[in-house]
N, C-alpha and C. Protein backbone atom coordinates (compact mmCIF):
# COMPACT_ATOMS: atom_id res chain seq x y z
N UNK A 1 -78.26 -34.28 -39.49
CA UNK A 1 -78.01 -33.58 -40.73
C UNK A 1 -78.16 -34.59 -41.86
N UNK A 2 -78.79 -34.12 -42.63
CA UNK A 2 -79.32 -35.53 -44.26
C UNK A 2 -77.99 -35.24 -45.39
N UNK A 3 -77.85 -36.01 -45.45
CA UNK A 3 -76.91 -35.57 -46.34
C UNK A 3 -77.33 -36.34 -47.89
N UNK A 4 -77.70 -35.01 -48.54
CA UNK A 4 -78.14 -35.92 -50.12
C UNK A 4 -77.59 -35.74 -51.13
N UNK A 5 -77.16 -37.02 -51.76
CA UNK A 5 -76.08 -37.57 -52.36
C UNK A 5 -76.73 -37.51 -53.23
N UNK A 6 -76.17 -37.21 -54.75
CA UNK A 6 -75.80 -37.27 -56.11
C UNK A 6 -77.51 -38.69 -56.61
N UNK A 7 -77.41 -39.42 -55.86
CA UNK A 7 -78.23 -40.66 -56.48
C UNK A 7 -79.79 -40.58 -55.43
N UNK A 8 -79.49 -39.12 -54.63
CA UNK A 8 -80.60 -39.65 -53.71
C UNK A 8 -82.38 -39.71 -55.06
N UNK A 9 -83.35 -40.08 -54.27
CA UNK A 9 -84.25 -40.24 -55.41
C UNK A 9 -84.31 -41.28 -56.64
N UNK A 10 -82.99 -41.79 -56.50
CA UNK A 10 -82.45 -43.13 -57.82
C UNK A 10 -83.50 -44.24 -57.22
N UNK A 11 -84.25 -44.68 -58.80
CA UNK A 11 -85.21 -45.89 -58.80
C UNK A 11 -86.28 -45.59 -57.34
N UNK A 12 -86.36 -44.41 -56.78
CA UNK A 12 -87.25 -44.58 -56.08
C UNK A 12 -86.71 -44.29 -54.42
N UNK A 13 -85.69 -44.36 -54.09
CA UNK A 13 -85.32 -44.42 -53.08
C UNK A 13 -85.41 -43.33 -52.49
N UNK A 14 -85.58 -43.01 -51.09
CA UNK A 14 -86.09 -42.43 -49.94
C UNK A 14 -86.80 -41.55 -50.38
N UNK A 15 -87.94 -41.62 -51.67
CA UNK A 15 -89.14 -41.00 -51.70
C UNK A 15 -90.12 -40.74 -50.89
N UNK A 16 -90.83 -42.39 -50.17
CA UNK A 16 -91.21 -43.00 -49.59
C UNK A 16 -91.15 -43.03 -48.07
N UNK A 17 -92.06 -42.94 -47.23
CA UNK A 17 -91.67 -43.06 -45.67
C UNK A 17 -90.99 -44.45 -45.80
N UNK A 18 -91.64 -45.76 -46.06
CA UNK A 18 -91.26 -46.93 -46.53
C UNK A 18 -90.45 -47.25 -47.47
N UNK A 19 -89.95 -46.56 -48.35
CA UNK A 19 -88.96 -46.67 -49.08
C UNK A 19 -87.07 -47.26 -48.18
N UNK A 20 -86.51 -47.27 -49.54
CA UNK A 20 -85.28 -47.64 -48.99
C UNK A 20 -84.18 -46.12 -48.80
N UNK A 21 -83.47 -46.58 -48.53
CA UNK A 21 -82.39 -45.40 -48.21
C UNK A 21 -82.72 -44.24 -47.30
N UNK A 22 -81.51 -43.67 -47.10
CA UNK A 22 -81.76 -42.67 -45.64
C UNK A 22 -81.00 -41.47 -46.62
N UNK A 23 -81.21 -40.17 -46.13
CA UNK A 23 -82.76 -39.83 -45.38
C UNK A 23 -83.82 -39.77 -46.06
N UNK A 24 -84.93 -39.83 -45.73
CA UNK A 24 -85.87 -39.57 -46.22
C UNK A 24 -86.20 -39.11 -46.67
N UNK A 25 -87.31 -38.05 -47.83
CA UNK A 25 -87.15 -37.46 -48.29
C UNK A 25 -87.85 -36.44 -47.27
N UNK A 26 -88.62 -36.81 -46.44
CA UNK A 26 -88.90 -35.73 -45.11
C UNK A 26 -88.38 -35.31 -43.99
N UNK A 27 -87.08 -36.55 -44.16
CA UNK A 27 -86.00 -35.95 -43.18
C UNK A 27 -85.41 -34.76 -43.94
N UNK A 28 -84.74 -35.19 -45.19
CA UNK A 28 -84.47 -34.38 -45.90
C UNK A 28 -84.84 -33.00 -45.79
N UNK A 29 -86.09 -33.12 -46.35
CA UNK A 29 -86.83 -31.25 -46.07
C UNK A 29 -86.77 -30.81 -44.93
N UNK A 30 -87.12 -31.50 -43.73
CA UNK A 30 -86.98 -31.02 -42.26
C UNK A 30 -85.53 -30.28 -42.49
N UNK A 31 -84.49 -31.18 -42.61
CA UNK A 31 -83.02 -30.64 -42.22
C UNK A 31 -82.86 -29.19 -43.07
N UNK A 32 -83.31 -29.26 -44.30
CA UNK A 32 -83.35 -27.89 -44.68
C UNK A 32 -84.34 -26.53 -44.40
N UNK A 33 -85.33 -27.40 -43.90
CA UNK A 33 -86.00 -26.13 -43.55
C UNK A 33 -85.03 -25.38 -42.16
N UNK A 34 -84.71 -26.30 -40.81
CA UNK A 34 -83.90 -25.91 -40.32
C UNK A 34 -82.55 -24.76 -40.71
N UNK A 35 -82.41 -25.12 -41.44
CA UNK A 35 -81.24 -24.73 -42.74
C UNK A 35 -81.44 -23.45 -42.39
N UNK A 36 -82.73 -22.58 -43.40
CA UNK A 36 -83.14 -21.67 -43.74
C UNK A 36 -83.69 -20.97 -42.50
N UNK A 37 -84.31 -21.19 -41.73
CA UNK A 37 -84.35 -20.67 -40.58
C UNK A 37 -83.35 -20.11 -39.87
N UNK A 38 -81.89 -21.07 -39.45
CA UNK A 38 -80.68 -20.69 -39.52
C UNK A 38 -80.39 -19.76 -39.40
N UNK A 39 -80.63 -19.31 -41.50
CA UNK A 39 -79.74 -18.07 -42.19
C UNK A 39 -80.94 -17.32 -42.20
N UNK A 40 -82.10 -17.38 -42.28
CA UNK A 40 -82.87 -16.19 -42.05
C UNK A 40 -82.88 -15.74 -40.41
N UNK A 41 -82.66 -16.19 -39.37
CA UNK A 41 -81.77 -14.96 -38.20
C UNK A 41 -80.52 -14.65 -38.09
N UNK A 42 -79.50 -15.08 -39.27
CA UNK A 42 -78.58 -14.13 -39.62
C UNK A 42 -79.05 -13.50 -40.45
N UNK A 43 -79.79 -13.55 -41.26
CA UNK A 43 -79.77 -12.41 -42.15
C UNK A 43 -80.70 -11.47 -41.59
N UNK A 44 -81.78 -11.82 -40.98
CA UNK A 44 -82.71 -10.72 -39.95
C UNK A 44 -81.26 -9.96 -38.93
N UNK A 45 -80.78 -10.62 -38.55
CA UNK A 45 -79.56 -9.89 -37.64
C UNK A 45 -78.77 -8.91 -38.28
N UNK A 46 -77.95 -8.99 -39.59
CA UNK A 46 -77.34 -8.23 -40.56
C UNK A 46 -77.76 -7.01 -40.90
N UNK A 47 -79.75 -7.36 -41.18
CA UNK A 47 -80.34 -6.03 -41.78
C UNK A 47 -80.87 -5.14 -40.07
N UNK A 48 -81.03 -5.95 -39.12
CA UNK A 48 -81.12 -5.14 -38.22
C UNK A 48 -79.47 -3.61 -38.08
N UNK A 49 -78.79 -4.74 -37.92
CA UNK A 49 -77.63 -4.33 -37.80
C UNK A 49 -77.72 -2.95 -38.39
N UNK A 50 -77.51 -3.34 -39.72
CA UNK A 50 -77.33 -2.31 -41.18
C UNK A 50 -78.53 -0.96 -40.83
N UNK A 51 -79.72 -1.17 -40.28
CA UNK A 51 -80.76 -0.08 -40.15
C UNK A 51 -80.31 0.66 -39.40
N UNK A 52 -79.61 0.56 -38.27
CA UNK A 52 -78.82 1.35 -37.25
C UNK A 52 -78.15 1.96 -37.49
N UNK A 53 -77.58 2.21 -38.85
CA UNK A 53 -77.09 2.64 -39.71
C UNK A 53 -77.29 4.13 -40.39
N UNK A 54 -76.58 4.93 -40.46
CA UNK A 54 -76.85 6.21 -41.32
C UNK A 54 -77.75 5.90 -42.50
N UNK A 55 -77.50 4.75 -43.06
CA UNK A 55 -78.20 4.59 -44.39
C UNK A 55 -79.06 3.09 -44.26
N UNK A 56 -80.47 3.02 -43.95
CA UNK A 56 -81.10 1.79 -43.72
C UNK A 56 -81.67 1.20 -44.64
N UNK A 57 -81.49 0.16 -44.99
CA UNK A 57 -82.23 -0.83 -45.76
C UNK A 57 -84.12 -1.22 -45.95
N UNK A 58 -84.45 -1.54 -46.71
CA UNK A 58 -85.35 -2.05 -46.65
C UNK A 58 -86.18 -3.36 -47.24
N UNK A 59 -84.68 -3.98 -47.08
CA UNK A 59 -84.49 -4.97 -47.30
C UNK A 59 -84.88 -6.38 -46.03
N UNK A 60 -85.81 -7.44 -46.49
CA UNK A 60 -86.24 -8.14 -45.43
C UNK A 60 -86.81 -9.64 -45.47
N UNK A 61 -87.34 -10.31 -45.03
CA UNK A 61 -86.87 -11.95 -44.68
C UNK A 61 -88.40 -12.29 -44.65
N UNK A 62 -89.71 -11.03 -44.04
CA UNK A 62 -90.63 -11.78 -44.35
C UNK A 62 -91.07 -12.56 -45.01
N UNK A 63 -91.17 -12.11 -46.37
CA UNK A 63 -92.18 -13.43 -47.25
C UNK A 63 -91.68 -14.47 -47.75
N UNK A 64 -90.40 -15.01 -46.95
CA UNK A 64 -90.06 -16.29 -47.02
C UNK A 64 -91.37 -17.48 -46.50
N UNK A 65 -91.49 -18.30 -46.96
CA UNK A 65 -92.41 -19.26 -47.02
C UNK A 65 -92.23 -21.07 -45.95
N UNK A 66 -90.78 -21.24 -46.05
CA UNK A 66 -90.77 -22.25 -45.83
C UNK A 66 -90.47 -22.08 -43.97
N UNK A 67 -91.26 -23.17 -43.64
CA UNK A 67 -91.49 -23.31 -42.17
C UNK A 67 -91.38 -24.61 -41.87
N UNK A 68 -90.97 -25.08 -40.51
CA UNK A 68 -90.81 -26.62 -40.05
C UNK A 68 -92.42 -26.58 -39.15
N UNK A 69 -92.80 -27.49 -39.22
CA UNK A 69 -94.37 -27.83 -38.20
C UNK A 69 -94.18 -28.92 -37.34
């Protein structure tokens, strides 16, 4: 888990694969894309849920964009 602090990006730091400080800034994005993946199968789970429902949504998670590779 990255945890980014208040100064991450200061003078340059963990911009860089080579840069200083942790995390990276591609660890960084990794951990959040994880993130979002996460909460988009709870929230795919919720609206499933909710469609089963007398009154269904059509509300939905496709055109979210961000993906881990």
């Amino acid at each position: 888990m990255a945890e980014i602090k208040k100064t991450f990006g200061s003078g340059g730091a963990n911009l860089t694969p080579a840069g200083h400080g942790t995390p990276s800034l591609a660890d960084a994005l990794r951990d959040i894309a994880d993130d979002l993946a996460m909460i988009k199968v709870a929230v795919d789970q919720l609206i499933a849920d909710h469609n089963s429902s007398t009154v269904p949504t059509t509300a939905t998670t496709s055109t979210l964009k961000t993906t881990k590779g």
